[in-house]
C-alpha atoms as a PDB file:
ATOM      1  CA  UNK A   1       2.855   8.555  -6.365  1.00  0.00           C
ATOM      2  CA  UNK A   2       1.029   8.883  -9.586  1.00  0.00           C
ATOM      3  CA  UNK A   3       1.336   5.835 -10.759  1.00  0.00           C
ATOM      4  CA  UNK A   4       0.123   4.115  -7.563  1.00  0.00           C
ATOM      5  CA  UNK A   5      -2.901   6.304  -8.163  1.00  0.00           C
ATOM      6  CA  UNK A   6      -2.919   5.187 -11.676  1.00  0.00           C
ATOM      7  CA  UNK A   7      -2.674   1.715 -10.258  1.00  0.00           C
ATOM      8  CA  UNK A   8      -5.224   1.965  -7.776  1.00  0.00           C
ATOM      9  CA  UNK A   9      -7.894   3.249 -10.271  1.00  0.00           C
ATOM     10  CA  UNK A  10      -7.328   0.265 -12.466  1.00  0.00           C
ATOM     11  CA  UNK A  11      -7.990  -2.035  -9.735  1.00  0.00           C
ATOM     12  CA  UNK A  12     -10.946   0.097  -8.594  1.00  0.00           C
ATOM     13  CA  UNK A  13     -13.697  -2.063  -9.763  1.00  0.00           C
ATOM     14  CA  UNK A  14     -12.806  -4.797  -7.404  1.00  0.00           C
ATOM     15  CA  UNK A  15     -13.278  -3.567  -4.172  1.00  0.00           C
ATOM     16  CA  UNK A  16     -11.687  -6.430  -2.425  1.00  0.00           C
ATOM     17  CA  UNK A  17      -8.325  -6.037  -4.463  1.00  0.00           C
ATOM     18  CA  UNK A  18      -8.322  -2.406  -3.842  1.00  0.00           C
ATOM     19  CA  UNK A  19      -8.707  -2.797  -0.035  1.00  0.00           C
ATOM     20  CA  UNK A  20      -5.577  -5.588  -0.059  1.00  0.00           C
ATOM     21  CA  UNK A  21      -3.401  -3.326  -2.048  1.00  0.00           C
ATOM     22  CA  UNK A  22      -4.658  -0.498   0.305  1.00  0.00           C
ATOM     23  CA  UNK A  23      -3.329  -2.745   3.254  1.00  0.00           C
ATOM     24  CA  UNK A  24      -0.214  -3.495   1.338  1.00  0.00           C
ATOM     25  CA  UNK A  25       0.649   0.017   0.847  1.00  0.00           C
ATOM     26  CA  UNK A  26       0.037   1.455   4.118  1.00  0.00           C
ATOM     27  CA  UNK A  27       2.621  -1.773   5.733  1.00  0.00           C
ATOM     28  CA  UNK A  28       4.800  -0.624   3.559  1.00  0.00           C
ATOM     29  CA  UNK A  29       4.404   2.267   4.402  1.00  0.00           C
ATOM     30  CA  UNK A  30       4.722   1.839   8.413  1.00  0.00           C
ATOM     31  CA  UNK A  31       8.323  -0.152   7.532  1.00  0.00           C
ATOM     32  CA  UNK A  32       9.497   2.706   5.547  1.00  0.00           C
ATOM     33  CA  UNK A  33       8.710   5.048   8.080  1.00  0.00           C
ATOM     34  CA  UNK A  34       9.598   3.077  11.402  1.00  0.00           C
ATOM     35  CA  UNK A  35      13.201   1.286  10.249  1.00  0.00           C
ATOM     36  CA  UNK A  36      13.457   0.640  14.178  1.00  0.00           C
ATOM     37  CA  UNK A  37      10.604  -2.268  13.776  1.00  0.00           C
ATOM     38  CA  UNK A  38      13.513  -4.282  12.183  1.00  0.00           C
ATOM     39  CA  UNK A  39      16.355  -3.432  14.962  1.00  0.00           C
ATOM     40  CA  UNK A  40      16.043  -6.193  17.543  1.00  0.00           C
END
């Protein structure tokens, strides 16, 4: 978790990067969190 924090303060300055990585993370996140979503 650091180093995603470290990660996302690198890319900080461009706001538009920041908010795709945000989105990234977080569907990541969702298909870590909800292995179902792959169980047709």
């Amino acid at each position: 978790m650091e180093s995603l924090v470290l990660t996302l303060a690198s890319i900080g300055s461009d706001s538009r990067q920041l908010l795709s990585v945000f989105v990234f993370t977080s569907l990541l996140a969702l298909s870590l969190f909800h292995p179902d979503y792959y169980s047709y």
